[in-house]
Protein backbone atom coordinates (compact mmCIF):
# COMPACT_ATOMS: atom_id res chain seq x y z
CA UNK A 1 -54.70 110.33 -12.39
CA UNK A 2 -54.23 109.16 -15.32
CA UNK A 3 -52.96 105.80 -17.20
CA UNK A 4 -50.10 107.39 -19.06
CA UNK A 5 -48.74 108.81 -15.83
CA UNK A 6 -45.29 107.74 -14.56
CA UNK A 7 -45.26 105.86 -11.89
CA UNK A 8 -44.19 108.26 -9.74
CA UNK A 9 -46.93 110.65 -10.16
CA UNK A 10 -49.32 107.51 -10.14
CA UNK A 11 -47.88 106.68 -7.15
CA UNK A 12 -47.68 110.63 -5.50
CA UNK A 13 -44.12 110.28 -4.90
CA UNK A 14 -40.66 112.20 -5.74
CA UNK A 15 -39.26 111.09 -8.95
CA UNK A 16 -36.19 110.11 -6.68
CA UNK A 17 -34.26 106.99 -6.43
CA UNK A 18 -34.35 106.70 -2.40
CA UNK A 19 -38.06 105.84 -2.10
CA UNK A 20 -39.07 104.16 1.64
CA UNK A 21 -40.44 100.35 0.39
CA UNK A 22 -43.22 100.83 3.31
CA UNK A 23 -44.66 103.40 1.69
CA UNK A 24 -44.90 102.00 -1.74
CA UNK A 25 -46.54 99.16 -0.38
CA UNK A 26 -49.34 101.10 1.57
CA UNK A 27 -49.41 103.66 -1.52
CA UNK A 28 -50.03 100.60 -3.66
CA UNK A 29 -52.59 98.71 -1.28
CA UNK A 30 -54.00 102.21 -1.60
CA UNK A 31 -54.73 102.59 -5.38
CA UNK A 32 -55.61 98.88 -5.42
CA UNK A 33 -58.21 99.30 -3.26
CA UNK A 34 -59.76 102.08 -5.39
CA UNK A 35 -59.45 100.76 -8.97
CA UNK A 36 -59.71 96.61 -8.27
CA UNK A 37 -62.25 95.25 -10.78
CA UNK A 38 -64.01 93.68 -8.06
CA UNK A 39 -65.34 97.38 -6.68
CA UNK A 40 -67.09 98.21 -10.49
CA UNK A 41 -69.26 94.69 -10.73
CA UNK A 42 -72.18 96.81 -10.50
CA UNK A 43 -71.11 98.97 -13.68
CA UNK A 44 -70.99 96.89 -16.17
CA UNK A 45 -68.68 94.93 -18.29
CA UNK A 46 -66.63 98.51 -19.76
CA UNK A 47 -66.49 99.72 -16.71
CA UNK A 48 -64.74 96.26 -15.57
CA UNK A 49 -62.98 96.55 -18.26
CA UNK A 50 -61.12 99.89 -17.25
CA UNK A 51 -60.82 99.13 -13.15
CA UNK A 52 -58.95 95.91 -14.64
CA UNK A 53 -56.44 98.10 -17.05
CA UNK A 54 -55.77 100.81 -13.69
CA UNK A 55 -55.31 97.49 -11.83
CA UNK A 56 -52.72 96.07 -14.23
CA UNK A 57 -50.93 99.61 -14.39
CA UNK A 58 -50.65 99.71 -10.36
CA UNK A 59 -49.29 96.59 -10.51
CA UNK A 60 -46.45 97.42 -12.90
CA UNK A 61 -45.88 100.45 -11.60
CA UNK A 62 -45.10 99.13 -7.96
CA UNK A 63 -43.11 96.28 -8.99
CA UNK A 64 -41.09 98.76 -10.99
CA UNK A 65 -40.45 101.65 -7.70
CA UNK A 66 -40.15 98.83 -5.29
CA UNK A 67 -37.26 97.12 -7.00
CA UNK A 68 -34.16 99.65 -6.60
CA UNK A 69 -32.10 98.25 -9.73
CA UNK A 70 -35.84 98.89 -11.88
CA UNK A 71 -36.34 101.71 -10.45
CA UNK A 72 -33.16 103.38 -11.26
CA UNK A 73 -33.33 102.14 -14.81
CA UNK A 74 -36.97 103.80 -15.26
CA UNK A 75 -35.54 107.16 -13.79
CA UNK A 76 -32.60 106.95 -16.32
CA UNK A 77 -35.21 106.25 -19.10
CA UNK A 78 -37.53 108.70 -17.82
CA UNK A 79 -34.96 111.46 -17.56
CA UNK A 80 -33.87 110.50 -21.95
CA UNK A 81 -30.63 107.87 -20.89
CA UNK A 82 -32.22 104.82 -21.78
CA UNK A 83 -30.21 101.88 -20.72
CA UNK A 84 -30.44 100.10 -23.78
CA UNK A 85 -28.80 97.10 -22.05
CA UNK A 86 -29.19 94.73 -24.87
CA UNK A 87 -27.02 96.48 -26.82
CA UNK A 88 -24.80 98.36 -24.64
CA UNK A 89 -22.61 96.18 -22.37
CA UNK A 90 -19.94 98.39 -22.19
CA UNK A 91 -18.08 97.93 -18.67
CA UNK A 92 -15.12 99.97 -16.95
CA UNK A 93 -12.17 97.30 -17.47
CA UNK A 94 -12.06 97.66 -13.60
CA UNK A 95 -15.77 96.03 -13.22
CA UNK A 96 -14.78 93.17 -15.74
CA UNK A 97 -11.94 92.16 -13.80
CA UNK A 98 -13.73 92.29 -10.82
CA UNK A 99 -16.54 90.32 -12.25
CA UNK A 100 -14.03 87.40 -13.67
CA UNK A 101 -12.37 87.47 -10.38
CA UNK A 102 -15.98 86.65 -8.69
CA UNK A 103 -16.53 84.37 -11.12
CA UNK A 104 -13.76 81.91 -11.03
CA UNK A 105 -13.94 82.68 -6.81
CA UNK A 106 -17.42 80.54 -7.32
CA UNK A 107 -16.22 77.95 -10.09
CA UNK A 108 -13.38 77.21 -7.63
CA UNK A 109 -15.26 77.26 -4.26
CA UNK A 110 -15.88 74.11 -2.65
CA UNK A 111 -18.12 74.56 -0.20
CA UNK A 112 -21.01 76.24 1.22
CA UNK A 113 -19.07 79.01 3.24
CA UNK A 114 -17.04 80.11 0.41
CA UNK A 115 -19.77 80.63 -1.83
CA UNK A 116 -21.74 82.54 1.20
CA UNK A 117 -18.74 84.37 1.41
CA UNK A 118 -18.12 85.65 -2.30
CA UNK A 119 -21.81 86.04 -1.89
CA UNK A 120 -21.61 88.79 0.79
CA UNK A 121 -18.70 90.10 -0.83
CA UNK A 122 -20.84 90.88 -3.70
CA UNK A 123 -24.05 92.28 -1.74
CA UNK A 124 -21.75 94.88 -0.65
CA UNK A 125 -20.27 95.96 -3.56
CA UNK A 126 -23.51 95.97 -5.09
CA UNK A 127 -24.79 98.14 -1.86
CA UNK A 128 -22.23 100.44 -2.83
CA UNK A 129 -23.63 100.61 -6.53
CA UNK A 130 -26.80 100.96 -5.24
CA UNK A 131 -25.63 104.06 -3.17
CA UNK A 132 -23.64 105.94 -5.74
CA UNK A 133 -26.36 105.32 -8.36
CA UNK A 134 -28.82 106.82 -5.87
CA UNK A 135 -26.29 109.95 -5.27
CA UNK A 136 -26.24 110.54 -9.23
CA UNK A 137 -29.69 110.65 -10.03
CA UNK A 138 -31.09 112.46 -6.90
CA UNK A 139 -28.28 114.84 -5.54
CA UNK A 140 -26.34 115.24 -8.92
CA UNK A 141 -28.76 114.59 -11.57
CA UNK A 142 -26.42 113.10 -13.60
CA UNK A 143 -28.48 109.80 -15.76
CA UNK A 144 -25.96 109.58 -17.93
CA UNK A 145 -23.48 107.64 -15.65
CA UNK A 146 -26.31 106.50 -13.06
CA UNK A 147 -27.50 104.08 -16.44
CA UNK A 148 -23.88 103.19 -16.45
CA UNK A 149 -23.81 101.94 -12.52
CA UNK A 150 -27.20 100.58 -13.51
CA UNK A 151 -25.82 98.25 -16.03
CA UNK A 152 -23.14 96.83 -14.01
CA UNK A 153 -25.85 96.42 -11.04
CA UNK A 154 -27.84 93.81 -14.23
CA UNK A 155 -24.61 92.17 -14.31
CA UNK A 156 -24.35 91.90 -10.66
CA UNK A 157 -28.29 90.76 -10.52
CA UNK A 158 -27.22 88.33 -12.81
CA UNK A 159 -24.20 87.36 -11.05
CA UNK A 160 -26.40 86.90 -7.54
CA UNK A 161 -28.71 84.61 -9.35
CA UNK A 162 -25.87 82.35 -10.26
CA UNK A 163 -24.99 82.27 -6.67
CA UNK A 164 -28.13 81.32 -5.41
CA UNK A 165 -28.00 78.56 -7.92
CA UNK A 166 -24.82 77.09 -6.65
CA UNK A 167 -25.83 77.59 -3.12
CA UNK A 168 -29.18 75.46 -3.62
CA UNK A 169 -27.29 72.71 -5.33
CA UNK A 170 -24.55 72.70 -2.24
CA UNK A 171 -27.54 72.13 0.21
CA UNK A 172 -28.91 69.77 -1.61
């Protein structure tokens, strides 16, 4: 093991989108429990030192595999499609007008149940993302247009956020 290894290999796992979040988690508790600081006290100070770097990789490295939408961006970038979301926000024309129809759905809704219900009409689409971006990294191997689905899965993130916005200041 080694600091510079991907998270996958840190981790022991497939460098696959479908990963089982279960595992991650007792894979993580796992390396945590042999490189916390706490366990190399008796060491010294440079020995602290390096349990506390392995304990801040672990850490990044499972909040990147047990996010789907992060991990599929770190498989694009580690297979040489790097998102570069920032300055790439090309959409299909299809997505856009999808996306403006979802968005004027919430500036007009009213109440509570219409927002829940452009809300689950999102979650599904973005389930269906979610599934064709796992089908083009792990059965077709194709990063290329997974970082595509990827980018519209941001804007659906995004999207979701705003919903949960709206939905905290309807309850309130």
């Amino acid at each position: 093991m080694q600091l510079s290894d991907d998270d996958f290999s840190l981790f022991g796992l497939p460098q696959q989108q479908a990963q089982d979040r279960a595992d991650i988690d007792a894979r993580w508790k796992a390396l945590q429990a042999k490189v916390h600081p706490d366990k190399f006290v008796a060491e010294g100070a440079a020995a602290q030192r390096l349990a506390m770097q392995w304990a801040m990789r672990v850490n990044e490295a499972q909040q990147r595999l047990r996010d789907p939408l992060k991990r599929a961006a770190y498989l694009c970038e580690l297979r040489g499609v790097p998102l570069q979301a920032e300055s790439n926000t090309r959409m299909p024309a299809a997505f856009l007008m999808e996306q403006m129809a979802w968005r004027e759905g919430l500036d007009e809704a009213s109440g509570e149940a219409e927002v829940q219900a452009i809300d689950a009409e999102v979650a599904q689409r973005e389930a269906a993302i979610l599934n064709t971006v796992q089908q083009l990294l792990d059965e077709k191997n194709d990063a290329a247009a997974a970082a595509e689905q990827v980018r519209a899965l941001m804007f659906i993130h995004r999207f979701r956020a705003d919903i949960d916005r709206r939905l905290d200041a309807l309850g309130q």
